[in-house]
C-alpha atoms as a PDB file:
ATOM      1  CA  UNK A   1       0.000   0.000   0.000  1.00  0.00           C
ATOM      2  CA  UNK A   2       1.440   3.720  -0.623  1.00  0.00           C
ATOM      3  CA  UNK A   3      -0.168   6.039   2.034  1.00  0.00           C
ATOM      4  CA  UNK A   4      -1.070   9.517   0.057  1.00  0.00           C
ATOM      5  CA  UNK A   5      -2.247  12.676   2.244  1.00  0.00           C
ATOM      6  CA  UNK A   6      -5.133  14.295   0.807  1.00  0.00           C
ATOM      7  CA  UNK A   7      -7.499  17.379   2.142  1.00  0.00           C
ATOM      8  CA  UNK A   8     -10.583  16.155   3.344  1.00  0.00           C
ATOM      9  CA  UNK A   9     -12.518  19.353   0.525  1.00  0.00           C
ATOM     10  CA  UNK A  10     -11.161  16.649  -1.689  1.00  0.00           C
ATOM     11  CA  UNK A  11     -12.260  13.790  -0.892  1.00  0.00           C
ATOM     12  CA  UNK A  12     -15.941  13.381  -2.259  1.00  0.00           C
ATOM     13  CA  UNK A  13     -14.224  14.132  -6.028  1.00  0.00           C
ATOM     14  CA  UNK A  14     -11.323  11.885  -5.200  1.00  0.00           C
ATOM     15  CA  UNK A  15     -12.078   8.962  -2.625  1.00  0.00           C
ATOM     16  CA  UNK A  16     -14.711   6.780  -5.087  1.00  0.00           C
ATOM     17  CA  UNK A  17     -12.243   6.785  -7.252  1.00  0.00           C
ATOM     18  CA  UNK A  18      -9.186   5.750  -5.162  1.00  0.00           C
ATOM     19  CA  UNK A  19      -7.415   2.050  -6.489  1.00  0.00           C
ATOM     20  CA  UNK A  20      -6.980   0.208  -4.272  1.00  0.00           C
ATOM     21  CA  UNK A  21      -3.033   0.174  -3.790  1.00  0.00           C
ATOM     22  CA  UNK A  22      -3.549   4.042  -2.162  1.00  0.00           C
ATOM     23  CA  UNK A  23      -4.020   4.314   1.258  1.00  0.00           C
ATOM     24  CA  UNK A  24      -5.577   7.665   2.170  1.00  0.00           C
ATOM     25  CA  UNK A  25      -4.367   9.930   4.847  1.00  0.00           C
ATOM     26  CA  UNK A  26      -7.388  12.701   5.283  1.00  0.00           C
ATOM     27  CA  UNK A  27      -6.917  16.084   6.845  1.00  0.00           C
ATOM     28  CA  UNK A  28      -8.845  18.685   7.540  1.00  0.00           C
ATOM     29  CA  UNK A  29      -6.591  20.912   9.747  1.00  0.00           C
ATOM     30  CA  UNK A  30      -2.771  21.792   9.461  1.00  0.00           C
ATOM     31  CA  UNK A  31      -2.087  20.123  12.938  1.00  0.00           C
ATOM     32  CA  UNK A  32      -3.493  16.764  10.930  1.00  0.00           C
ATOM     33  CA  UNK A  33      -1.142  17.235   8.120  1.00  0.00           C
ATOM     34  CA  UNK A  34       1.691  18.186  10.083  1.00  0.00           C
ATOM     35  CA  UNK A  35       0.938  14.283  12.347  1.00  0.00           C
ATOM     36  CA  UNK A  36       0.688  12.300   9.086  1.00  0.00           C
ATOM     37  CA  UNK A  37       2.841  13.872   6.836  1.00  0.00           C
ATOM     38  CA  UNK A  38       5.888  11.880   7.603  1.00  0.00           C
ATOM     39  CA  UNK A  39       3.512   9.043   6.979  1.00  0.00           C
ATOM     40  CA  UNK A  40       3.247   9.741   3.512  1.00  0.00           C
ATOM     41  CA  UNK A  41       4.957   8.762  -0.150  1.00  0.00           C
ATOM     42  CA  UNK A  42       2.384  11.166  -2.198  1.00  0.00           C
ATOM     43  CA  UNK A  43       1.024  14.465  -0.898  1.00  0.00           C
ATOM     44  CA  UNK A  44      -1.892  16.582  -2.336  1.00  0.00           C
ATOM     45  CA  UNK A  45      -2.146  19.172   0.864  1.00  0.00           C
ATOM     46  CA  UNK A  46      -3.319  22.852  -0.690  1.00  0.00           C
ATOM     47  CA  UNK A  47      -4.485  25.384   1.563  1.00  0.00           C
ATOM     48  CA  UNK A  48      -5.252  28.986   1.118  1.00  0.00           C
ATOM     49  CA  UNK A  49      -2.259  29.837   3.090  1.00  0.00           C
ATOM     50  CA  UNK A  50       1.428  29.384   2.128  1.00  0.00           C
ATOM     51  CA  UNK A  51       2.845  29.119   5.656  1.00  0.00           C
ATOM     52  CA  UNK A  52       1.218  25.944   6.532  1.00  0.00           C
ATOM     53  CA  UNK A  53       2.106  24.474   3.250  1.00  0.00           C
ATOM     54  CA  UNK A  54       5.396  24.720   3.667  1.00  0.00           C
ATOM     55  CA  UNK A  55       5.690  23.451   7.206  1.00  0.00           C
ATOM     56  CA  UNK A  56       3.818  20.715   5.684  1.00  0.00           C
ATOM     57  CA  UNK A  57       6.211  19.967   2.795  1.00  0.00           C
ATOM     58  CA  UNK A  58       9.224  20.566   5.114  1.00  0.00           C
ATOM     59  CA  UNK A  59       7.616  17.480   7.761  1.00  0.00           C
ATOM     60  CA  UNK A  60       6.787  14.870   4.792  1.00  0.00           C
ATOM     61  CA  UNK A  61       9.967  13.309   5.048  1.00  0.00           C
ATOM     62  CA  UNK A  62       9.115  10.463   2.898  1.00  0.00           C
ATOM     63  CA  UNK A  63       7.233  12.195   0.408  1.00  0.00           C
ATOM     64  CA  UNK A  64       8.392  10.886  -3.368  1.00  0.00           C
ATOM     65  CA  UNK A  65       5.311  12.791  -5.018  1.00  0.00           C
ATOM     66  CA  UNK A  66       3.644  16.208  -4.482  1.00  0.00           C
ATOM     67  CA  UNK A  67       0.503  17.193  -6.495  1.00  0.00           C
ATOM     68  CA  UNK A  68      -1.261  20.476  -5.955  1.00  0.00           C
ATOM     69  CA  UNK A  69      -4.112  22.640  -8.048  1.00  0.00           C
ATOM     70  CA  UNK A  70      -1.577  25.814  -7.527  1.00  0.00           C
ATOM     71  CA  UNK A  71       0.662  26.420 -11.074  1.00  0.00           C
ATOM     72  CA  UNK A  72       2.914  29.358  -8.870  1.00  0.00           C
ATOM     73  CA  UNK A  73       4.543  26.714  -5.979  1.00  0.00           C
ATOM     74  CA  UNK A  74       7.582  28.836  -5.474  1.00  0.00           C
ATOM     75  CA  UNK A  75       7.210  29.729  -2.155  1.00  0.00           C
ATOM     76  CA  UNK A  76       7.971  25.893  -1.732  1.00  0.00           C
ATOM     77  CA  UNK A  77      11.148  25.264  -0.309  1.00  0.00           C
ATOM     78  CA  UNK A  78      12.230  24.102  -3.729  1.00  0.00           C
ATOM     79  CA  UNK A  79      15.607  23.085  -2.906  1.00  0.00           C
ATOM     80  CA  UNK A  80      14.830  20.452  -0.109  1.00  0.00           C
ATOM     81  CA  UNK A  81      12.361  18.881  -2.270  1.00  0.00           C
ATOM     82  CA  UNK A  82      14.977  18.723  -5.053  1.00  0.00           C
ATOM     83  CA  UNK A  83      17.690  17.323  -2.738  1.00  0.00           C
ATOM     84  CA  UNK A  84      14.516  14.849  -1.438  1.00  0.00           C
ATOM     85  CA  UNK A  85      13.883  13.685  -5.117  1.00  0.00           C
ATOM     86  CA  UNK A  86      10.277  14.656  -4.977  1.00  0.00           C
ATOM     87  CA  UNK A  87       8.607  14.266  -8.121  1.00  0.00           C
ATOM     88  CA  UNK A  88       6.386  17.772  -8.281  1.00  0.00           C
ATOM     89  CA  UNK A  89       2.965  18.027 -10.194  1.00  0.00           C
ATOM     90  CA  UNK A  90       1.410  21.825 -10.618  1.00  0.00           C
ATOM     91  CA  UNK A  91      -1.913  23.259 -11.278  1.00  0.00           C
ATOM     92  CA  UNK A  92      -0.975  24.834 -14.667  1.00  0.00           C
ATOM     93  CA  UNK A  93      -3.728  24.671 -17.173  1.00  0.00           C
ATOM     94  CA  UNK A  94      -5.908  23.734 -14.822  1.00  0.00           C
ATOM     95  CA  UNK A  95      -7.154  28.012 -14.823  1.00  0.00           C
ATOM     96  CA  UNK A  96      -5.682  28.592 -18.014  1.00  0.00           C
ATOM     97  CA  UNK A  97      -9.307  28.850 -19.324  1.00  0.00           C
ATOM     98  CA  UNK A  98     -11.028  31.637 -16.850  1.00  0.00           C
ATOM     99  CA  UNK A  99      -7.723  33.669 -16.593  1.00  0.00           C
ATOM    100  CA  UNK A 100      -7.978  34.462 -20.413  1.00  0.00           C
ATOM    101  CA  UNK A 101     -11.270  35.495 -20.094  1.00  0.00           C
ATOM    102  CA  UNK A 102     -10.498  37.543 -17.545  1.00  0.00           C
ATOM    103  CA  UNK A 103      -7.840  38.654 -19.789  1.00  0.00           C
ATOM    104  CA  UNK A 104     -10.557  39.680 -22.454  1.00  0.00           C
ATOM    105  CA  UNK A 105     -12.742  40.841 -19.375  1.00  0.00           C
ATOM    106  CA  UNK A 106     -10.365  43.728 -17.755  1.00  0.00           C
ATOM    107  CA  UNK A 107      -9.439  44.879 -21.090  1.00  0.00           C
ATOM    108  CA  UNK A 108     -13.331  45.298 -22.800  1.00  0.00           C
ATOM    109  CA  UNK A 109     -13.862  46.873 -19.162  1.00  0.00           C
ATOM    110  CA  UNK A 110     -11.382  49.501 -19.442  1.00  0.00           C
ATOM    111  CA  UNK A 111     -12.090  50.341 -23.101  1.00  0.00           C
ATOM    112  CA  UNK A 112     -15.430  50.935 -22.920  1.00  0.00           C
ATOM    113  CA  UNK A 113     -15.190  52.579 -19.171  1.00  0.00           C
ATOM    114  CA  UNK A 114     -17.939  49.492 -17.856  1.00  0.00           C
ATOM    115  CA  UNK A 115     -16.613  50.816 -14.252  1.00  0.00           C
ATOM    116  CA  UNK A 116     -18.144  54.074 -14.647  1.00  0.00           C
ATOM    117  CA  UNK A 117     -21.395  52.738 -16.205  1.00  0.00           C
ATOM    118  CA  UNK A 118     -21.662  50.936 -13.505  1.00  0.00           C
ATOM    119  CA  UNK A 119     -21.064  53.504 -10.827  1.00  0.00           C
ATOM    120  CA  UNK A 120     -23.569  55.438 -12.825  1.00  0.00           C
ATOM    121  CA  UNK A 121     -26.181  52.606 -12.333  1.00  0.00           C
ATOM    122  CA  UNK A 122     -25.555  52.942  -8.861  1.00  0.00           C
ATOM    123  CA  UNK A 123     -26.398  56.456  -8.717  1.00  0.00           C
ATOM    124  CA  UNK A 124     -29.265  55.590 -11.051  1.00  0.00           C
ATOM    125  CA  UNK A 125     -27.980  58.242 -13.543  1.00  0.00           C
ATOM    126  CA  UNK A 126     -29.095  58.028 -17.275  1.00  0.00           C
ATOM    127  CA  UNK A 127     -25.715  58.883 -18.771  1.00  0.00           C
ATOM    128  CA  UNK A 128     -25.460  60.537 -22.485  1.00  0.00           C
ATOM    129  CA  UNK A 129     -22.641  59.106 -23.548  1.00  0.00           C
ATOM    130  CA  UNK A 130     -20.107  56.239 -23.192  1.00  0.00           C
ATOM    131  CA  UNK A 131     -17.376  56.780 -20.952  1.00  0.00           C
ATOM    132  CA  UNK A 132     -14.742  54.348 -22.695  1.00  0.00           C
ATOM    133  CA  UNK A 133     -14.742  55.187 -27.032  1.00  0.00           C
ATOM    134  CA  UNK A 134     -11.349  52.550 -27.615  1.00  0.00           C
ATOM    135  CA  UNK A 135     -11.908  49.855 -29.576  1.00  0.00           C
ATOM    136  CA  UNK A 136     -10.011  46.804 -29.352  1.00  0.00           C
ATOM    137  CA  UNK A 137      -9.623  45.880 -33.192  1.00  0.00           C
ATOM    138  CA  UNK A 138      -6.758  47.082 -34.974  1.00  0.00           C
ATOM    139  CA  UNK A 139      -4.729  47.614 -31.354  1.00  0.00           C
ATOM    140  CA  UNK A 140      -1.185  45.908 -30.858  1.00  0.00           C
ATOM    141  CA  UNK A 141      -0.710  43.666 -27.980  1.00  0.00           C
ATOM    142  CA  UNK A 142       2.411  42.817 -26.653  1.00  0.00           C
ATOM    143  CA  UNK A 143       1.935  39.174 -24.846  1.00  0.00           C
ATOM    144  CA  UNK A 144       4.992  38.326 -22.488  1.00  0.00           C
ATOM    145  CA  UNK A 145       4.110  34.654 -21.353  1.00  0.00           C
ATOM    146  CA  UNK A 146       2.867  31.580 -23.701  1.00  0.00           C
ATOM    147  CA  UNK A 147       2.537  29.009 -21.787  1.00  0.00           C
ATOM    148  CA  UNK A 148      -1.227  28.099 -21.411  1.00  0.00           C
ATOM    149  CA  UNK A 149      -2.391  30.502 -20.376  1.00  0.00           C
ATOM    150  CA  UNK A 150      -0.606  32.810 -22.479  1.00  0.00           C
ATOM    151  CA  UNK A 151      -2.081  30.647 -25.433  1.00  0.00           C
ATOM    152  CA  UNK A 152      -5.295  31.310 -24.530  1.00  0.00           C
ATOM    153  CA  UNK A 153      -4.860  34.736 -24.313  1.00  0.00           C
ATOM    154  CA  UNK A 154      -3.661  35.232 -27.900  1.00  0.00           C
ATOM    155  CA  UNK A 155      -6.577  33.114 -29.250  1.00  0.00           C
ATOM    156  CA  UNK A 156      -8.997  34.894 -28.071  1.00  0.00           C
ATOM    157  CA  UNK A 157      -7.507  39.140 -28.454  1.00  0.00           C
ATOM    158  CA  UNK A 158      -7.103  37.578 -32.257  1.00  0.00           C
ATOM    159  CA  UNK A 159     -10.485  36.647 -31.901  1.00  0.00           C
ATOM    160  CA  UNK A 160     -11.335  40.692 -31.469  1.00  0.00           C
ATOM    161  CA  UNK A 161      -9.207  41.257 -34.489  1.00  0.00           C
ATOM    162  CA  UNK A 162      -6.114  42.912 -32.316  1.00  0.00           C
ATOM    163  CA  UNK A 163      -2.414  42.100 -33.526  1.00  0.00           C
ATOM    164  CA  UNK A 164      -1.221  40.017 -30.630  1.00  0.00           C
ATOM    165  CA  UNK A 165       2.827  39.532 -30.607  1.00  0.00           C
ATOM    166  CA  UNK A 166       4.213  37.530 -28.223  1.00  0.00           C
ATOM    167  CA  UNK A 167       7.990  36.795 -26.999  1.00  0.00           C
ATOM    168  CA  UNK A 168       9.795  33.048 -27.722  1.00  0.00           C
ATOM    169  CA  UNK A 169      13.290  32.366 -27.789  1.00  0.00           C
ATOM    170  CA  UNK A 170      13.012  30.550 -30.974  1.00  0.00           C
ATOM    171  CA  UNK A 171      11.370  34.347 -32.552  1.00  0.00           C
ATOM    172  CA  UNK A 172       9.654  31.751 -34.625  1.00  0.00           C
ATOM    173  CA  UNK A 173       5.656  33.020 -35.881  1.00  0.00           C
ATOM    174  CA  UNK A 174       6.396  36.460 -35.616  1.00  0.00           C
ATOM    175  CA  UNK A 175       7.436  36.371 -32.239  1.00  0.00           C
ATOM    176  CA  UNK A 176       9.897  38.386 -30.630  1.00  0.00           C
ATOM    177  CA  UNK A 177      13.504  36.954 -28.850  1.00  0.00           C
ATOM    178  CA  UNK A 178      13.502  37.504 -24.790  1.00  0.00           C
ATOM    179  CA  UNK A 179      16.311  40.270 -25.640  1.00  0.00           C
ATOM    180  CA  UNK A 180      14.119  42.204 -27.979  1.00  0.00           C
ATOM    181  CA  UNK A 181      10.983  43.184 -26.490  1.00  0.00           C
ATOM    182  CA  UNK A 182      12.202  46.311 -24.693  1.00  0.00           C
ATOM    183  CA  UNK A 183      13.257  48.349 -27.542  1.00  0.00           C
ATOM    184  CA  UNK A 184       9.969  47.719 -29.228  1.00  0.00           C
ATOM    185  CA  UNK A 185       7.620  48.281 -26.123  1.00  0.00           C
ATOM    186  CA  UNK A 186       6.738  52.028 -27.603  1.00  0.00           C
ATOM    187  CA  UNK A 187       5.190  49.922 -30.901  1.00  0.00           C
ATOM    188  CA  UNK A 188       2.028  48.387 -28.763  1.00  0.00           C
ATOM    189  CA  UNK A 189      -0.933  49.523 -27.210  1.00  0.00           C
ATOM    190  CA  UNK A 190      -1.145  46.357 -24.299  1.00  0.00           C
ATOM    191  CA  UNK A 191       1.631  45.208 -22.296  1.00  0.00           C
ATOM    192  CA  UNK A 192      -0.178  41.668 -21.319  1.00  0.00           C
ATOM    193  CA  UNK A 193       2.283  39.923 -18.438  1.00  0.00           C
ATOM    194  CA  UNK A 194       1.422  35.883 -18.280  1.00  0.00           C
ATOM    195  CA  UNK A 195       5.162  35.134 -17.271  1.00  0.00           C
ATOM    196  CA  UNK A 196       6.121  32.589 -14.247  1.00  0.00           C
ATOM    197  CA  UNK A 197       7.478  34.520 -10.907  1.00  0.00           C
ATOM    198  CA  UNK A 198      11.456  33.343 -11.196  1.00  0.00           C
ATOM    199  CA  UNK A 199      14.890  35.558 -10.432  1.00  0.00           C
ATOM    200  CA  UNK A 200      14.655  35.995 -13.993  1.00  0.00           C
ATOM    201  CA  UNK A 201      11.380  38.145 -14.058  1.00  0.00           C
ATOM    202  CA  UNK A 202      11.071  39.582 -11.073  1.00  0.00           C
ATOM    203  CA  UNK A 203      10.812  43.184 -11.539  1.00  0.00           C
ATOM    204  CA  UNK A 204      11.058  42.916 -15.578  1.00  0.00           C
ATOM    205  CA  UNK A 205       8.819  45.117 -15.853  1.00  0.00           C
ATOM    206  CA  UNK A 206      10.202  48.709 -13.773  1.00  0.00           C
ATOM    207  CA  UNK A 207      10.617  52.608 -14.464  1.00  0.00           C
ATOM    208  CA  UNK A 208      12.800  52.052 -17.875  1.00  0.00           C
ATOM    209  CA  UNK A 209      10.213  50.063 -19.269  1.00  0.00           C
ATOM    210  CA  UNK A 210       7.267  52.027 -18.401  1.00  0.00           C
ATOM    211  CA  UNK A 211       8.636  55.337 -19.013  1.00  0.00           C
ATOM    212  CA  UNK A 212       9.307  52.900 -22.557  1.00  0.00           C
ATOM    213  CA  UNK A 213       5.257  52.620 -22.972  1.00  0.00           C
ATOM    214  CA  UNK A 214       3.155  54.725 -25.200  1.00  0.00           C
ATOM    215  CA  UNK A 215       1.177  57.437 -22.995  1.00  0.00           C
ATOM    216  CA  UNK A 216      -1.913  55.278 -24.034  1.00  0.00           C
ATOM    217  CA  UNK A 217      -0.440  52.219 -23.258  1.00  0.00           C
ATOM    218  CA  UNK A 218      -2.412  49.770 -20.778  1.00  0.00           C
ATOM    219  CA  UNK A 219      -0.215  47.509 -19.282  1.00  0.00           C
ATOM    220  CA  UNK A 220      -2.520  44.192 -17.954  1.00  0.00           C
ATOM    221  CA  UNK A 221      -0.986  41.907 -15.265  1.00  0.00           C
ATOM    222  CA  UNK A 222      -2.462  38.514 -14.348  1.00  0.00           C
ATOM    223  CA  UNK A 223       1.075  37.409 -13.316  1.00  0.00           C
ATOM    224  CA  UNK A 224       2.552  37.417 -10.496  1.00  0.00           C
ATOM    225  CA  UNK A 225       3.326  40.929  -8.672  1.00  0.00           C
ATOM    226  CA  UNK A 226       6.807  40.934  -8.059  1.00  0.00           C
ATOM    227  CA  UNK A 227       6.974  40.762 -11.989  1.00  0.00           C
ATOM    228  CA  UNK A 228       6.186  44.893 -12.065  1.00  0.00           C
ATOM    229  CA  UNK A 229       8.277  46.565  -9.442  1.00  0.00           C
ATOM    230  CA  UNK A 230       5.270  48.203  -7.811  1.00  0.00           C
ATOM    231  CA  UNK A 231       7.029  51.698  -6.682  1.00  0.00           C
ATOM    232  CA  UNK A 232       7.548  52.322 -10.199  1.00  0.00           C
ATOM    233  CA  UNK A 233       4.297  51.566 -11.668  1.00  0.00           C
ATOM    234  CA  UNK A 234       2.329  53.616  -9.029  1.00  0.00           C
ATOM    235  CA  UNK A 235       5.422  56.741 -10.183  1.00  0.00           C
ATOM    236  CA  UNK A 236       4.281  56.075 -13.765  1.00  0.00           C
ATOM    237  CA  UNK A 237       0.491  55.920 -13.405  1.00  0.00           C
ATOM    238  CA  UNK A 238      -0.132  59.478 -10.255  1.00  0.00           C
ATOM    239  CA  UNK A 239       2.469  60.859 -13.501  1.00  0.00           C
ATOM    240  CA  UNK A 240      -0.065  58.944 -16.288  1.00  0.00           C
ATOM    241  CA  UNK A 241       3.439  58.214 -17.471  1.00  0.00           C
ATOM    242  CA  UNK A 242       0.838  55.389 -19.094  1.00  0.00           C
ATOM    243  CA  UNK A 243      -2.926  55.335 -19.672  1.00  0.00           C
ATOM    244  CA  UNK A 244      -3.411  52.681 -17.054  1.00  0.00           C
ATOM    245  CA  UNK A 245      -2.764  49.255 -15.188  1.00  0.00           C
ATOM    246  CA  UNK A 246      -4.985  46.622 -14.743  1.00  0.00           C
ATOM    247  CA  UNK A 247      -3.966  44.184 -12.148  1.00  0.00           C
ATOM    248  CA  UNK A 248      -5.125  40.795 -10.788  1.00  0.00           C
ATOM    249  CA  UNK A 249      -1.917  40.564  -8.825  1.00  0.00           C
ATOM    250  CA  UNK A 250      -0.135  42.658  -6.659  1.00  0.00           C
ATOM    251  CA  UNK A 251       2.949  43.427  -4.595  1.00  0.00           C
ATOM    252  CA  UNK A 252       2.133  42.245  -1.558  1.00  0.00           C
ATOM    253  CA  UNK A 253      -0.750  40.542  -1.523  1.00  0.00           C
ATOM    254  CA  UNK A 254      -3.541  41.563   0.128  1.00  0.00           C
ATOM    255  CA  UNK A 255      -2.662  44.950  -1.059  1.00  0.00           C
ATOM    256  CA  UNK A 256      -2.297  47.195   2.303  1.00  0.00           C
ATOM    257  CA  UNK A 257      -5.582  49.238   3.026  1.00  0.00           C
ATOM    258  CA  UNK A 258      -3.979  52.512   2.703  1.00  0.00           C
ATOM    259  CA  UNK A 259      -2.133  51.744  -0.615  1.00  0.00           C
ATOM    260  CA  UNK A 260      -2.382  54.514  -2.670  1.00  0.00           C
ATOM    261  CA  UNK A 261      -3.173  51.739  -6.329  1.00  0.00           C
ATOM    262  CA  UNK A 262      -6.656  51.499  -4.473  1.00  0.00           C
ATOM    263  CA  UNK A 263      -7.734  55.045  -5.240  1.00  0.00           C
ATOM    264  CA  UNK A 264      -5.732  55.506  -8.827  1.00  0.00           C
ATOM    265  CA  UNK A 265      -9.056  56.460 -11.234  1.00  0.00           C
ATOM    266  CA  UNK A 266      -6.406  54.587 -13.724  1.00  0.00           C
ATOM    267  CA  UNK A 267      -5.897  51.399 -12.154  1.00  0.00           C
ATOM    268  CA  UNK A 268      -8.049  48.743 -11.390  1.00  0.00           C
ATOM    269  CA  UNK A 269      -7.092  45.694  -8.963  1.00  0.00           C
ATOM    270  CA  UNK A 270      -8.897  42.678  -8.661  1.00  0.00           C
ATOM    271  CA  UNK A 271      -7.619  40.766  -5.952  1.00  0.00           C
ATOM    272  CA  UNK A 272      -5.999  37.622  -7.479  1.00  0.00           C
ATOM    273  CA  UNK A 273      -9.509  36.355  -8.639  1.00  0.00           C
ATOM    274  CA  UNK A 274      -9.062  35.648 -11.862  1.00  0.00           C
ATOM    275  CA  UNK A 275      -8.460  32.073 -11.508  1.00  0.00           C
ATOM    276  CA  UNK A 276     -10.773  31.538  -8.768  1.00  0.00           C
ATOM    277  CA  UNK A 277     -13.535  32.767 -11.257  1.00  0.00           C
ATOM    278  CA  UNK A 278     -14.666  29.014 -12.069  1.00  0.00           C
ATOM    279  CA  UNK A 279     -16.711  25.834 -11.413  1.00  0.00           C
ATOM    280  CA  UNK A 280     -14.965  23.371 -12.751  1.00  0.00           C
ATOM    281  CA  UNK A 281     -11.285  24.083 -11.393  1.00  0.00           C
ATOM    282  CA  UNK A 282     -11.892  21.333  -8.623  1.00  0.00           C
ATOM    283  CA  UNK A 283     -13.070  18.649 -10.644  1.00  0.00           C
ATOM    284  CA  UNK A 284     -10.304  19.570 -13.208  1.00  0.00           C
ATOM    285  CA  UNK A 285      -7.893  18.877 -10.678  1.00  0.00           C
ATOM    286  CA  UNK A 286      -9.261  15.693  -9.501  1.00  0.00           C
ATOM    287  CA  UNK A 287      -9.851  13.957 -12.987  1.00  0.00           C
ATOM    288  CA  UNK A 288      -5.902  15.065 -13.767  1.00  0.00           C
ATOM    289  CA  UNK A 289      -4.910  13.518  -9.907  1.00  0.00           C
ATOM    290  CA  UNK A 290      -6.284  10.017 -10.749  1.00  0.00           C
ATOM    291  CA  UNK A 291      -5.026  10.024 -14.158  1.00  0.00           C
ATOM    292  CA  UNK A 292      -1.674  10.888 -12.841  1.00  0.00           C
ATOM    293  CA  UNK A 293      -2.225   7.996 -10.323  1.00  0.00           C
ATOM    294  CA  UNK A 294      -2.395   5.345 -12.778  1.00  0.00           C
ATOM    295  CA  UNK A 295       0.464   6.739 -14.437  1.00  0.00           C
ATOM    296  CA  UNK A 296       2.818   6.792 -10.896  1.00  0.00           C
ATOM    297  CA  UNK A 297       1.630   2.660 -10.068  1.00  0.00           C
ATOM    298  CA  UNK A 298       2.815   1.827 -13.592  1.00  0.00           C
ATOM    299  CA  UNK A 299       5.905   3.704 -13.419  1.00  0.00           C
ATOM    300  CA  UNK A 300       5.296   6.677 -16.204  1.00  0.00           C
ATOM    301  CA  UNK A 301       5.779   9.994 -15.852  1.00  0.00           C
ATOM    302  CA  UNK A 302       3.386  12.336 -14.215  1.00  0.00           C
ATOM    303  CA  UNK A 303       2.470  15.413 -15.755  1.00  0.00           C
ATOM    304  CA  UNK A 304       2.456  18.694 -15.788  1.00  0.00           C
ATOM    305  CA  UNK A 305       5.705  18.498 -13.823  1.00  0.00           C
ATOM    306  CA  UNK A 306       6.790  21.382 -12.136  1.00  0.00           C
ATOM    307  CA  UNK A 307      10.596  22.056 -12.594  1.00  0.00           C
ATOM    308  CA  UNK A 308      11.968  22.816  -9.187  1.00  0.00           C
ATOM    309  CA  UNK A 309      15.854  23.885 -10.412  1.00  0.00           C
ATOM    310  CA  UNK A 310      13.604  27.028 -12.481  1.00  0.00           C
ATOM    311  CA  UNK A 311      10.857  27.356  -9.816  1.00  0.00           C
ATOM    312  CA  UNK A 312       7.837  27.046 -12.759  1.00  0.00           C
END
């Protein structure tokens, strides 16, 4: 038998369909984990929290495989489950869907100005005219991220007839190379970020590239935050260095009350919801978790794997 600790909010998707080789450890508290963790050779223990995570991770000393719905796991302590051997499987793809349509969803909103219709709705205010006159079709989007949800993304702004060019080290399909993008940022319209949080891009976007932006450039993050180093972006938009920001993500997150992004008229922040915005993202992650299962008992790799030397 291999002993596999699972969260009990799991367990009505997963347990029917358990072989019968996997022993189940259920938890529904940290201080549960934390007992049978040592217990245990696979590990699917999300919680909204990172803290306990990790403490978990950190105690399953015998843990040879690590599943989890999250794609971003690098507040893991990658480098003792790399000296462990543990075999890590991510959430990526598993949101891919809902965060391109939130994609499509901030960017219709600030074009046509839905957040002051809205407001005006509240006020019950007939207004005269539309608050937002830009049109999507026709406008250049520069997509940093292709991955899948970066895929996604490009799909569907090509579906609204926009010129979506995205960055690949191969520069193959029009694509820009990772050491090109920079000197062309005054050329687009959208800065869309769908990159991984790593050394590499943290901060990759700051004050250069900003003050690099067209004044009616929008630049759309659904990243992570440390991606934009935030001092600079809140310089650029109280200067409207750039038309605005619209950001699922932030630097830190929650965002402090008192941060000044919460009253910017050219910002708009929507807590980290985008891939939360779905019904399915559960049972997503369950179907892939059995799958996978079948896959570890015969001996074949599990996928997606997460790489834990790059940290996505």
């Amino acid at each position: 038998m291999t002993r596999a600790l699972l969260s009990s909010l799991i367990r009505p998707l997963v347990e029917p369909r358990l072989p019968g080789w996997v022993e189940p450890l259920w938890f529904a508290s940290k201080e549960q984990a934390l007992e049978l963790a040592p217990l245990a050779e696979i590990g699917w223990f999300d919680l909204n929290e990172r803290e306990p995570m990790i403490e978990i991770a950190r105690a399953a000393t015998n843990l040879k495989w690590m599943n989890s719905i999250y794609a971003g796991l690098d507040f893991l302590p990658l480098d003792l489950l790399q000296e462990r051997g543990v075999v890590v499987t991510n959430g990526v793809g598993i949101n891919a869907i809902t965060i391109a349509e939130y994609v499509v969803m901030l960017m219709l909103a600030h074009a046509k100005g839905y957040r002051e219709v809205v407001r005006a709705q509240d006020r019950h205010e007939w207004l005269l005219d539309s608050p937002g006159k830009r049109e999507l079709g026709g406008e250049r989007v520069l997509l940093l991220g292709m991955g899948a949800i970066g895929s996604l993304i490009k799909t569907r702004l090509e579906a609204f007839d926009m010129k979506v060019v995205s960055v690949r080290r191969s520069g193959a399909d029009g694509a820009l190379r990772p050491g090109e993008w920079r000197e062309k940022l005054g050329e687009f319209d959208w800065v869309v970020l769908a990159v991984p949080s790593t050394p590499e891009t943290r901060h990759m976007i700051g004050a250069m590239e900003l003050a690099a932006m067209r004044p009616n450039g929008v630049l759309v993050n659904i990243a992570r935050g440390d991606v934009v180093e935030q001092e600079a972006l809140v310089e650029a938009l109280r200067e409207r260095k750039i038309e605005a920001a619209l950001l699922d993500v932030t630097d830190p997150e929650p965002l402090p009350e008192d941060h000044p992004l919460w009253d910017f008229d050219n910002a708009q922040i929507t807590m980290h919801l985008s891939g939360r915005a779905q019904a399915k993202m559960f049972q997503r992650s369950a179907d892939r978790f059995v799958e996978n299962l079948e896959r570890w008992h015969k001996g074949e790799p599990v996928e997606p794997q997460f790489d834990l030397a790059l940290g996505y």
